[in-house]
Protein backbone atom coordinates (compact mmCIF):
# COMPACT_ATOMS: atom_id res chain seq x y z
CA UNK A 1 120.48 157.71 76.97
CA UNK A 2 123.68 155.30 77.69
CA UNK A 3 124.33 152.31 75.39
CA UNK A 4 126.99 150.14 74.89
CA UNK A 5 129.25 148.75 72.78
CA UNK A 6 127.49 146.42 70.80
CA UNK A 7 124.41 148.91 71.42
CA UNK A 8 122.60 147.69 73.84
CA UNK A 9 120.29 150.21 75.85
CA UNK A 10 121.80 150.96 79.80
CA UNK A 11 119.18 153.60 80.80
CA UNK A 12 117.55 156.71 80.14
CA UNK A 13 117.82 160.23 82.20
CA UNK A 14 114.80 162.67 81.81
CA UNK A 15 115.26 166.04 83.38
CA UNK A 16 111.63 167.59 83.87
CA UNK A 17 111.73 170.89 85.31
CA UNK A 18 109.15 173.21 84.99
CA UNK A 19 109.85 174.94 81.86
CA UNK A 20 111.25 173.87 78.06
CA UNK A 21 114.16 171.49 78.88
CA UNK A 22 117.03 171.87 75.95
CA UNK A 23 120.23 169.51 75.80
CA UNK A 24 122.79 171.53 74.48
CA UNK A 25 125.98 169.21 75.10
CA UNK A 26 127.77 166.06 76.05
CA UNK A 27 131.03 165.54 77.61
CA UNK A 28 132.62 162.12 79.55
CA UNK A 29 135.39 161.86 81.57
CA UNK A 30 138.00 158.96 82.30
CA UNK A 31 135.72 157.64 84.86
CA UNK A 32 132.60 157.12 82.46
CA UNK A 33 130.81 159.88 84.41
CA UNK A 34 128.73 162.00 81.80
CA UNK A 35 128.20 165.79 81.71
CA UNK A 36 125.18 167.22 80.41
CA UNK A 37 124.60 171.07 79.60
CA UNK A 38 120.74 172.01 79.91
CA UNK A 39 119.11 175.29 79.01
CA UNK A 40 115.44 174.88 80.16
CA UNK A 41 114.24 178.43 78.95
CA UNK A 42 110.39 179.20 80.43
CA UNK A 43 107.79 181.97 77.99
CA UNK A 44 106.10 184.21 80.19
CA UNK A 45 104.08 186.93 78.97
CA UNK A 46 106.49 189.69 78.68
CA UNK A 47 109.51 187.91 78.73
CA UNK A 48 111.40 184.66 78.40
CA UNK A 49 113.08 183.27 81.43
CA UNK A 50 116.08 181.57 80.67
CA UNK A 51 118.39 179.57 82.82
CA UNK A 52 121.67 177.37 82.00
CA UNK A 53 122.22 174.29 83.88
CA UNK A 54 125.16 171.45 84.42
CA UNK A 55 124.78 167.87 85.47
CA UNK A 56 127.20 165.29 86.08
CA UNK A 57 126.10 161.85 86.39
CA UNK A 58 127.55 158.42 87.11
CA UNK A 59 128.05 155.39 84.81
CA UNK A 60 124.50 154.58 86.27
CA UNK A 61 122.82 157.77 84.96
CA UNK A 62 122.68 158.95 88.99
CA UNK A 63 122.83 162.74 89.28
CA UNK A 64 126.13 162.93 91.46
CA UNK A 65 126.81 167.01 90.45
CA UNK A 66 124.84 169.90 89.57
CA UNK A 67 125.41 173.31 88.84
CA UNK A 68 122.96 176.53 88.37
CA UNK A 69 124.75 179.26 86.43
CA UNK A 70 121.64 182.38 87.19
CA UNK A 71 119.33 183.48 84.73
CA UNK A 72 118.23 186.24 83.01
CA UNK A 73 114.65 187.95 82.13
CA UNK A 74 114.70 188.79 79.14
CA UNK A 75 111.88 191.13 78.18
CA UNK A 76 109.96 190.91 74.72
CA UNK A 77 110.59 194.78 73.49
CA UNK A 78 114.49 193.55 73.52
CA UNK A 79 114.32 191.48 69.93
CA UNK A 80 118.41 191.34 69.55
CA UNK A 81 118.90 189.52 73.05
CA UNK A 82 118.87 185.73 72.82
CA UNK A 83 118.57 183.65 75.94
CA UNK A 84 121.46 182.05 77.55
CA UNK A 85 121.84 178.71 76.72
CA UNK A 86 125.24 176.11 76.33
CA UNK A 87 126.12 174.63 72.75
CA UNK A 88 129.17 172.72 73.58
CA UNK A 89 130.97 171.11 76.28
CA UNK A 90 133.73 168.84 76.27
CA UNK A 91 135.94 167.61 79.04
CA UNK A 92 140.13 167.27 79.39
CA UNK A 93 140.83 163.83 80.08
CA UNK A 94 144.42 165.05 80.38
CA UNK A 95 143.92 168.02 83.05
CA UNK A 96 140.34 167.09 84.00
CA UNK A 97 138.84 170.18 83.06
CA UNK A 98 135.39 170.96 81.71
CA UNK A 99 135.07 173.55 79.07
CA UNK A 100 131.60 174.67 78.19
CA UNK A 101 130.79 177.23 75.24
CA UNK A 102 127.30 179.07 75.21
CA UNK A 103 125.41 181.95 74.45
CA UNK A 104 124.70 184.98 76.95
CA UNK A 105 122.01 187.77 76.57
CA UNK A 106 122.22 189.79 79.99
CA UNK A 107 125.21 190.41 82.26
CA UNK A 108 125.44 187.99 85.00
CA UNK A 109 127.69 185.43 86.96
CA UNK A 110 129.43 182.51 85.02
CA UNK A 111 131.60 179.96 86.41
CA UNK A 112 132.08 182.46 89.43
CA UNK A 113 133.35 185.63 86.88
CA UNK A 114 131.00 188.74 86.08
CA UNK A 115 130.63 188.70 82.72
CA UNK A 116 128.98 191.57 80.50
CA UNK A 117 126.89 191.06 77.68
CA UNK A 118 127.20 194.09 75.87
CA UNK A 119 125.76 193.01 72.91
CA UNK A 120 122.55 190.89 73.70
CA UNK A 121 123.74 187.84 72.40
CA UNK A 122 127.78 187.55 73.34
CA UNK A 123 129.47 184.15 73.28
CA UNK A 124 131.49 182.84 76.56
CA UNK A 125 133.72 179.68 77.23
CA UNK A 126 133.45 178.94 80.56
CA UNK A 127 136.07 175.86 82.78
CA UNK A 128 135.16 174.08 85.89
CA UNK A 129 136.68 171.28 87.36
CA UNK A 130 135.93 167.76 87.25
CA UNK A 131 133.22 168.47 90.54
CA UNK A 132 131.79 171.38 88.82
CA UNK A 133 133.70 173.86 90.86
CA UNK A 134 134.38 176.90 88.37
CA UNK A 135 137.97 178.12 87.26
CA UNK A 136 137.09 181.04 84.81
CA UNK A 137 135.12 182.43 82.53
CA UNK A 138 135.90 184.34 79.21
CA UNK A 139 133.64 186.71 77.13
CA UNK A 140 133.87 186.27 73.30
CA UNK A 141 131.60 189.86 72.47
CA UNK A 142 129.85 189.69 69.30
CA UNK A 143 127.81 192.31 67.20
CA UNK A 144 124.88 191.93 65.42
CA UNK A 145 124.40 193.07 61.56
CA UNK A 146 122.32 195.67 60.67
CA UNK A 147 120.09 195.38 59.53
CA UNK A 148 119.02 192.24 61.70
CA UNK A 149 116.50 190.00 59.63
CA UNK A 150 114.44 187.64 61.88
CA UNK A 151 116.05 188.64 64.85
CA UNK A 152 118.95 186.39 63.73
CA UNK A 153 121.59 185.33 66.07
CA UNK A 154 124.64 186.74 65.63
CA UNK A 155 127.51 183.75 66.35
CA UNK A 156 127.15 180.65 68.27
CA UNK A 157 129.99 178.69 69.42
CA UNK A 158 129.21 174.95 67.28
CA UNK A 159 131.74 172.81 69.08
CA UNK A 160 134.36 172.53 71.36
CA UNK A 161 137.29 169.90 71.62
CA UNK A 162 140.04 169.22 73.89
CA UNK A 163 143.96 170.83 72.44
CA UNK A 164 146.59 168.63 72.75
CA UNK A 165 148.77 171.45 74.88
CA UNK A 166 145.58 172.56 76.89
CA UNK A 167 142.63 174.76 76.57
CA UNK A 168 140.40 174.13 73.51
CA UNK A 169 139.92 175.01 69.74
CA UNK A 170 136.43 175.88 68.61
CA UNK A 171 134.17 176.25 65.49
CA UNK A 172 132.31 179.45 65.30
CA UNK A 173 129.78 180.70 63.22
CA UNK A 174 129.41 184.39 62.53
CA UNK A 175 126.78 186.74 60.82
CA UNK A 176 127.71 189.86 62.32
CA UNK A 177 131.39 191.20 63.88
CA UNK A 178 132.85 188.74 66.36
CA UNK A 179 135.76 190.04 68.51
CA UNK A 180 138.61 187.51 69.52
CA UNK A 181 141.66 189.21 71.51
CA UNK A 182 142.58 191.72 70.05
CA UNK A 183 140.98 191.47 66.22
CA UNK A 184 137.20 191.73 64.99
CA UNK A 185 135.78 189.83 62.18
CA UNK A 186 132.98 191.33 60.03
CA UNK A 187 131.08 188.78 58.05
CA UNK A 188 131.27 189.59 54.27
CA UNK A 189 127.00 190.58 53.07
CA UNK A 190 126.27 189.83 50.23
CA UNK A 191 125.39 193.09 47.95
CA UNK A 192 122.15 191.42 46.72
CA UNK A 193 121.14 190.90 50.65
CA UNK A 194 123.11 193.24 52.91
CA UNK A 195 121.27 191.67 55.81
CA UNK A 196 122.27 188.48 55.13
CA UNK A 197 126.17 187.99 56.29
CA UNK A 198 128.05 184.52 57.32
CA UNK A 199 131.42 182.89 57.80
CA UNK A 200 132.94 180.96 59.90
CA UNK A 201 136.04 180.80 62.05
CA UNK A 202 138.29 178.16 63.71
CA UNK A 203 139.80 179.08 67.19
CA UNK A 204 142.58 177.84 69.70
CA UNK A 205 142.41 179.13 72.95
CA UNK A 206 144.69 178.55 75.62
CA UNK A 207 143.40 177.67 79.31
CA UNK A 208 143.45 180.90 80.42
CA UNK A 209 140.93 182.28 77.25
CA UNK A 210 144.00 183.78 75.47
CA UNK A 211 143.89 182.94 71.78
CA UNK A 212 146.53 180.89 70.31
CA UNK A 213 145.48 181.21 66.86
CA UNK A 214 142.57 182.04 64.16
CA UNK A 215 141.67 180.53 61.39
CA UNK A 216 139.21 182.69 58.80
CA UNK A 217 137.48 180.01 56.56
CA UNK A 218 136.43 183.32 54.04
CA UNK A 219 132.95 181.08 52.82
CA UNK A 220 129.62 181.79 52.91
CA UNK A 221 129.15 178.22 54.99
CA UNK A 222 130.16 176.65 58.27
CA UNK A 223 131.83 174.46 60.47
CA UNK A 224 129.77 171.89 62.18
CA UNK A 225 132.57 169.55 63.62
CA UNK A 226 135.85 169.32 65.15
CA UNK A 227 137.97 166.30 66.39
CA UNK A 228 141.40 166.89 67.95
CA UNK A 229 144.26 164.50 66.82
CA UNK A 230 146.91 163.03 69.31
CA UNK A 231 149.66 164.86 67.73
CA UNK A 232 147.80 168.36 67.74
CA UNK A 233 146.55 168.46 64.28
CA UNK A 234 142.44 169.56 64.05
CA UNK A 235 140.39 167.37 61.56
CA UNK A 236 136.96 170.63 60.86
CA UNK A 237 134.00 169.78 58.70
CA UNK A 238 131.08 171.65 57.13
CA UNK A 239 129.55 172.91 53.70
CA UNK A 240 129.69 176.05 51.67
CA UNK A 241 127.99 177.85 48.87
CA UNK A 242 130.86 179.97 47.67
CA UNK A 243 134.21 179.15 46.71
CA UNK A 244 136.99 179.72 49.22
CA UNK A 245 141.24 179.24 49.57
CA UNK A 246 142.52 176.80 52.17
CA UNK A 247 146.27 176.72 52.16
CA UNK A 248 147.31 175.41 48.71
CA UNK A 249 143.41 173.80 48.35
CA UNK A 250 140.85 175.42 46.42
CA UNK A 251 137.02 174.40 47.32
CA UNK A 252 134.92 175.07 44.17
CA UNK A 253 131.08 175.82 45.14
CA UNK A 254 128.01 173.93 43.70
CA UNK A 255 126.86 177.07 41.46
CA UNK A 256 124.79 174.57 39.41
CA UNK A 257 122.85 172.00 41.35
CA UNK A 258 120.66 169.84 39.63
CA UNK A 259 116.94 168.81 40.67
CA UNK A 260 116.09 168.58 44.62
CA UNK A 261 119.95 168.87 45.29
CA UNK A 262 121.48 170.60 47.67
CA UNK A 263 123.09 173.99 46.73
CA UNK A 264 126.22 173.26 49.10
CA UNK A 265 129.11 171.24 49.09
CA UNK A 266 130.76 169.52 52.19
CA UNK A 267 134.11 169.05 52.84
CA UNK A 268 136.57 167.28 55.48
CA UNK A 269 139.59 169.06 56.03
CA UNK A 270 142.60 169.33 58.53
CA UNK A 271 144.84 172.03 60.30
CA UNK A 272 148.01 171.37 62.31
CA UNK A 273 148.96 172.53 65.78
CA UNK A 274 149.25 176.10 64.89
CA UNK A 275 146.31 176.27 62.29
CA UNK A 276 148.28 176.21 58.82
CA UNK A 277 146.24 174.34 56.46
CA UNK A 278 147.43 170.88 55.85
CA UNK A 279 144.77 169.31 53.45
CA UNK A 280 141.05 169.29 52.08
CA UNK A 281 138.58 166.91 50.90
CA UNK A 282 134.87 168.07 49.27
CA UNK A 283 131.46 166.48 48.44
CA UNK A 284 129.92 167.61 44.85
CA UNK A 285 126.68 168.09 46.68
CA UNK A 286 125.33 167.31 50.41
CA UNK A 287 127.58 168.94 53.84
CA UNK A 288 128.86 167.23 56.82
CA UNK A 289 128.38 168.21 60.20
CA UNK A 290 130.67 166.04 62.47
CA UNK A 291 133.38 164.59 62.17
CA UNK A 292 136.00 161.68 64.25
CA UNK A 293 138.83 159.91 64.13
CA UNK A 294 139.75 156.35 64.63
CA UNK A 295 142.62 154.36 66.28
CA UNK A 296 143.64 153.74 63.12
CA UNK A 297 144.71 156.82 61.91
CA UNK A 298 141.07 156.89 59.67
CA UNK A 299 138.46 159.84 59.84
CA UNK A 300 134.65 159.55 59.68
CA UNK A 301 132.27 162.17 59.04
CA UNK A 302 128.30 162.40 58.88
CA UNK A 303 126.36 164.68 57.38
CA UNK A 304 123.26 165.42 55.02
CA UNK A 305 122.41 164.68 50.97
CA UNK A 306 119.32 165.69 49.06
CA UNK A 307 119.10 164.40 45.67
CA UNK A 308 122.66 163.80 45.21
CA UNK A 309 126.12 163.89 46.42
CA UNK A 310 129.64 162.89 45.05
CA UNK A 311 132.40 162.44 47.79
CA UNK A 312 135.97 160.58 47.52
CA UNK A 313 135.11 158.66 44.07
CA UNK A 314 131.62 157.61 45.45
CA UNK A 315 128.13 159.12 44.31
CA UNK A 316 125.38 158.33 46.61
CA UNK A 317 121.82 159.33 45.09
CA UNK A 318 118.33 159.92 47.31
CA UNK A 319 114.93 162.11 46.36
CA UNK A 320 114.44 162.95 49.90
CA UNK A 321 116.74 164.72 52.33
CA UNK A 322 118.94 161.69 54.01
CA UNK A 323 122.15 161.35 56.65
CA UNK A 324 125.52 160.33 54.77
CA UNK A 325 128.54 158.74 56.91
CA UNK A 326 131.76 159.06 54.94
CA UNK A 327 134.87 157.02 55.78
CA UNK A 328 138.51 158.42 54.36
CA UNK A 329 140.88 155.45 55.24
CA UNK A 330 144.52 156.39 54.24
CA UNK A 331 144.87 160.17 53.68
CA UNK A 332 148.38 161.77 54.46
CA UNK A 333 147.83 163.64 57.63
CA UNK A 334 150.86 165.67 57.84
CA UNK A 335 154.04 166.31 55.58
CA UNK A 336 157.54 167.64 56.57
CA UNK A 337 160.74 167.35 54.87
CA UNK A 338 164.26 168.74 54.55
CA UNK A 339 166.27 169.89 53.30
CA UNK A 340 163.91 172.90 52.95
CA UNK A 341 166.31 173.96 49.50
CA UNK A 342 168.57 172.36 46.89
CA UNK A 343 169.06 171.97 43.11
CA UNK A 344 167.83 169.52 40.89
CA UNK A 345 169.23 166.14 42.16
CA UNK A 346 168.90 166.94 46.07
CA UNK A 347 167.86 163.87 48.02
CA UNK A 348 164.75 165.26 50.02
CA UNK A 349 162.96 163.27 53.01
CA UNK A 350 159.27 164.03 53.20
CA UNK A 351 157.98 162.54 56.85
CA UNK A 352 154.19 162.25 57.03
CA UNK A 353 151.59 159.22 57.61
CA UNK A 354 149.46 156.51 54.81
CA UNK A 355 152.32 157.19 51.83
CA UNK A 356 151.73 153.38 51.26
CA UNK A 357 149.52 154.38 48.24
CA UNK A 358 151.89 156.91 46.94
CA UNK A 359 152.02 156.75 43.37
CA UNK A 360 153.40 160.23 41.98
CA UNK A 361 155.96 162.79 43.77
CA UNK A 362 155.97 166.41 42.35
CA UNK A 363 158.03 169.13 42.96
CA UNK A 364 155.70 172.22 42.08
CA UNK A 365 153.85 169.84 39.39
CA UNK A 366 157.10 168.38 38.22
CA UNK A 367 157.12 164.68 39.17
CA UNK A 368 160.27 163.54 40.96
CA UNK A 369 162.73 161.82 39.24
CA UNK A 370 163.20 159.21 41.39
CA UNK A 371 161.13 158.46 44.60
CA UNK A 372 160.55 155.65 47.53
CA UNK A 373 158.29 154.66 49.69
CA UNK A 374 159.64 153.07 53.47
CA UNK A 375 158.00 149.77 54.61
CA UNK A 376 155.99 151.99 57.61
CA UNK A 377 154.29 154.19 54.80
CA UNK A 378 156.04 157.33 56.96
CA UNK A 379 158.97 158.11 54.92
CA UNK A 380 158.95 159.06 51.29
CA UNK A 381 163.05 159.75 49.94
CA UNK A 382 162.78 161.90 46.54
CA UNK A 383 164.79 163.63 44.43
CA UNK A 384 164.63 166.83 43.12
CA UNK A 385 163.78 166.43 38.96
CA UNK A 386 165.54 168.71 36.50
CA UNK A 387 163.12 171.48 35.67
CA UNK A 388 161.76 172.28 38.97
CA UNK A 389 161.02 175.53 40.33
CA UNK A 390 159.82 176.60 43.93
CA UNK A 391 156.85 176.03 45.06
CA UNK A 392 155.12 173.02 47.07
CA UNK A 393 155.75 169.30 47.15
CA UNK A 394 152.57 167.29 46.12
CA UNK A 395 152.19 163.76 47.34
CA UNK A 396 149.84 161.84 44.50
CA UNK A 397 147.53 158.39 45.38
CA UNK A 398 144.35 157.32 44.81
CA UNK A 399 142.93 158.88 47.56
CA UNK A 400 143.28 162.35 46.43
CA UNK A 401 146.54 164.73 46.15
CA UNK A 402 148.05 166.26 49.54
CA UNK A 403 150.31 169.22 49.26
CA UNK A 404 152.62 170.87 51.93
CA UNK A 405 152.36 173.91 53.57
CA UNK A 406 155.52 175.73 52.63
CA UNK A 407 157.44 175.75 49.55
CA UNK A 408 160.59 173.28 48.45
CA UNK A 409 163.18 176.28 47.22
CA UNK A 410 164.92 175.28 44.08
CA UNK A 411 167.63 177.78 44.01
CA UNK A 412 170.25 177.39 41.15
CA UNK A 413 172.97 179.34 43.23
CA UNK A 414 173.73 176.16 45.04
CA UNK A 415 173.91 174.20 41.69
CA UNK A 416 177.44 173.72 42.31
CA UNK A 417 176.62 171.62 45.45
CA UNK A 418 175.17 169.08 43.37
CA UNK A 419 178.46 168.07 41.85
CA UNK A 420 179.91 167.94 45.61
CA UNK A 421 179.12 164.73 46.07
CA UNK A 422 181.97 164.00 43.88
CA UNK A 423 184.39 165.43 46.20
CA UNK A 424 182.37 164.88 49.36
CA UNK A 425 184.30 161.73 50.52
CA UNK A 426 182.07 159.34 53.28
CA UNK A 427 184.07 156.58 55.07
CA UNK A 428 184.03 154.08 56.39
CA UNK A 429 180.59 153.65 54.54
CA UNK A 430 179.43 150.78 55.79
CA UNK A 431 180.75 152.20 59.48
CA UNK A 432 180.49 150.92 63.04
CA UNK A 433 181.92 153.33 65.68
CA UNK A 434 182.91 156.65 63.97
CA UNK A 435 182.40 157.83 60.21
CA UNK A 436 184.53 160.65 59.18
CA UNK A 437 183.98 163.33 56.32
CA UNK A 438 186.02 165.39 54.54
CA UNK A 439 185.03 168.71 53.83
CA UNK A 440 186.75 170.68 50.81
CA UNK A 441 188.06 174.03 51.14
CA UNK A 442 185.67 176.97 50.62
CA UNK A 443 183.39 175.37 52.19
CA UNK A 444 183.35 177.03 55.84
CA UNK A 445 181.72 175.51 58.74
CA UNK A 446 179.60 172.48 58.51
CA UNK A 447 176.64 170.93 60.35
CA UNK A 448 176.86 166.75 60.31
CA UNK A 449 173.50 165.96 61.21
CA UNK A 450 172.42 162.13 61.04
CA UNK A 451 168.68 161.33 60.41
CA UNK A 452 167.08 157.45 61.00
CA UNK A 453 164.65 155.79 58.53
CA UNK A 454 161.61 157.98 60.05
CA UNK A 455 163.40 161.67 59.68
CA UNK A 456 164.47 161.69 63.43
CA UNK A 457 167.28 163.72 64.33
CA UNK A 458 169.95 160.95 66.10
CA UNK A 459 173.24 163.15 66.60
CA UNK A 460 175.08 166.43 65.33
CA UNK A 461 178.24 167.64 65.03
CA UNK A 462 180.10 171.34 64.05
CA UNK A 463 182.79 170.83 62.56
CA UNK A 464 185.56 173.33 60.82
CA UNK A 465 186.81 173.25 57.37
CA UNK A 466 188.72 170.07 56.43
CA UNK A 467 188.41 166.90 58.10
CA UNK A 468 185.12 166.20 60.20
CA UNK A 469 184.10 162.96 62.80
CA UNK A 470 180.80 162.18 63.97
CA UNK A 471 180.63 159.06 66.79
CA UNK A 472 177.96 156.33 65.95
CA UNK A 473 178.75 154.08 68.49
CA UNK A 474 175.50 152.12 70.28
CA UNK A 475 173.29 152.90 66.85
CA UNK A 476 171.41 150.16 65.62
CA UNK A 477 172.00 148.55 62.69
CA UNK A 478 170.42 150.11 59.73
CA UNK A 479 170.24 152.94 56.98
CA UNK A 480 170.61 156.26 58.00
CA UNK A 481 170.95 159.77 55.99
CA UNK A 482 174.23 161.32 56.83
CA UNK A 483 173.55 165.28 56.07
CA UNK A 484 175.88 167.99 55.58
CA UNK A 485 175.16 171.91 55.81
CA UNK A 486 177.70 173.83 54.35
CA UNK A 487 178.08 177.61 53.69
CA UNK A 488 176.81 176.94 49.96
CA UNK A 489 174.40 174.21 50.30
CA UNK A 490 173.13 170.86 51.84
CA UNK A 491 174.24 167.55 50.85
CA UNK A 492 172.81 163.71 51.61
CA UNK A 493 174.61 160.96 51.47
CA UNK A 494 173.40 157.19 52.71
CA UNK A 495 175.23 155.54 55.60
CA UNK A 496 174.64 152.03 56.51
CA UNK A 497 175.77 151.19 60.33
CA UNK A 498 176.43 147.40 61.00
């Protein structure tokens, strides 16, 4: 079905073949044109026939593309081999390439590659072009537990979405081993059900299949959605029974639900390019099970509550099981900031998004002594408060606390750098062409590196011990951090250019 904007039904497709007709994904390119993955999967009465099928249509709904990847027959007396079937597709607006995910039970040809299925019930993610032609194919093997309750499938591919640098990440669910490059997962069983093992993992592949990184979510849970940022970050939701570690987050598990409430707890969380942990957000109650972004910088999520659920200073209460849309306006996305070391009294720059709110500044829990916020909410200038010790920079607002990924290092060697800026002499301070600075003996080689409002690097300069320039000229008016990296430290001093 097409609608538009305001909702409005366009048309509706059927595709009636002659068996069970399954819609396993959805995919659009820059044209409008829509790409549907269909597994219709036939009974017969020794064995299930199963095919896998693509469609591309126009804005009209017209078939203008089809594609028959071959099925298998997959006899009854084989209970561990699923049917092959797609569970994700998405297409790269930026290459125009269609990735598909899916399920294979029997060896046979996709996207033009032989692929094996050596367990019964492997995973593949499969390219074509933007006609359907195929590019390559790439086997993700998987194992099933055993015991294997119920005949229970052993991973599935949930979604796919687009990287930023090309090829895809994707959310995988796992009860048995699953193999990725090099490295094999086992789900952890639970001793009181040793049948019974799940987790989940969060993949980047590059176009060629080659993994760029993995992230183990270590829960008994999963992770329903994806959405890709423009920058490369991930945004990943899902739900969880057990407690688990994400970077310096801690998701604590619903171990005592009440009444017709669910046993799980959702959360919204986000990765950056290379999969470190950036933040996390959880429900008291419910899961989500997709998630988006807006233009805006916002993220939405859907997902389920029974009984009752608590997300983001909101409870939202219901007897029967009913969908929940979440909206978290104004988290901070992303944090930086340098220098990465100092004593108490360093001037650090933390770079991220939606500090407007900002209301506290820590320095492993220590709050900052002094700390502002710059009129685009991007910039946060701190300084380091007597008392601190390494460990992580919080960011504090109403919307929840965000943490970075690394570790500020308060070292008390370079505690004579803090006095420097005694003897560190700046000039002319406000400057227009050239700005010089002296640098005192014993202090070796030194690094001038001038930062704008927003943390960008604008120019550098080596310079020896003694007296060092660094040319300004064509800058535009403003405030800009003047740093210097000495042998024994780092030291930040304000310039104004006029």
């Amino acid at each position: 079905m097409k609608y538009n904007t305001q909702g409005t039904l366009q048309w509706v497709k059927t595709f009636a073949t002659a068996a069970d007709d399954w819609g396993n994904g959805l995919a659009a390119d820059k044209q409008g044109n829509v790409f549907i993955g269909l597994s219709p999967r036939r009974a017969y009465t020794t064995y299930d026939s199963t095919m896998a099928h693509l469609y591309k249509l126009d804005t009209a709904g017209v078939v203008i593309g089809f594609r028959r990847e071959a099925g298998a027959r997959i006899p009854y007396t084989m209970p561990n081999v699923k049917p092959n079937s797609f569970t994700s597709l998405v297409y790269d607006t930026k290459n125009d390439i269609l990735y598909v995910a899916g399920i294979i039970g029997m060896a046979q040809q996709v996207a033009g590659m032989p692929l094996s299925a050596p367990n019964g019930q492997d995973m593949f993610i499969a390219s074509y072009t933007g006609e359907l032609n195929p590019l390559r194919a790439q086997l993700i093997p998987s194992v099933p537990p055993v015991p294997n309750p119920g005949r229970r499938l052993t991973a599935s591919i949930n979604q796919l979405v687009a990287n930023k640098q090309g090829g895809v990440t994707a959310s995988i669910s796992f009860y048995g081993d699953v193999v990725i490059g090099s490295t094999t997962y086992a789900a952890t069983c639970p001793a009181t059900n040793a049948g019974v093992c799940y987790d989940a993992l969060v993949v980047s592949f590059s176009p060629t299949g080659t993994p760029r990184w993995t992230r183990r979510m270590n829960m008994k849970g999963i992770v329903g959605g994806l959405s890709a940022l423009p920058a490369g970050e991930v945004v990943l939701c899902g739900n969880s029974t057990s407690d688990f570690p994400f970077g310096n987050y801690q998701f604590i598990a619903n171990t005592n639900p009440g009444p017709n409430t669910n046993s799980s707890n959702g959360f919204v969380a986000m990765v950056d390019s290379s999969g470190a942990p950036i933040w996390l957000r959880q429900s008291w109650g419910g899961g989500l099970t997709s998630v988006t972004h807006d233009g805006m910088g916002d993220i939405w999520a859907a997902g389920f509550v029974t009984g009752s659920a608590y997300f983001n200073g909101i409870t939202v209460t219901h007897a029967k099981p009913n969908g929940l849309i979440v909206h978290l306006g104004g988290i901070v996305t992303r944090l930086g900031f340098m220098p990465t070391a100092g004593p108490a009294g360093t001037t650090v720059v933390i770079n991220g998004q939606n500090f407007q709110s900002t209301t506290s500044v820590r320095f492993n829990g220590v709050p900052a002594t002094t700390f502002r916020v710059n009129v685009l909410g991007n910039q946060i200038i701190a300084t380091v408060p007597a008392g601190a010790t390494t460990g992580a920079i919080a960011i504090v607002s109403p919307q929840g606390t965000t943490t970075t990924t690394t570790a500020f290092q308060v070292n008390s060697a370079l505690a004579t750098v803090a006095a420097a800026k005694n003897w560190l002499s700046v000039y002319p301070n406000p400057a227009r062409r050239q700005v010089w600075v002296d640098i005192p003996a014993g202090q070796g080689l030194t690094q001038l590196v001038l930062l704008d409002e927003v943390g960008r690097i604008i120019r550098t300069n080596n310079v020896p011990q003694g007296k060092g320039q660094l040319d300004i000229t064509g800058l535009a008016p403003g405030l800009y951090l003047l740093r210097a990296n000495t042998a024994t430290g780092t030291i930040t001093h304000r310039l104004r250019v006029e």
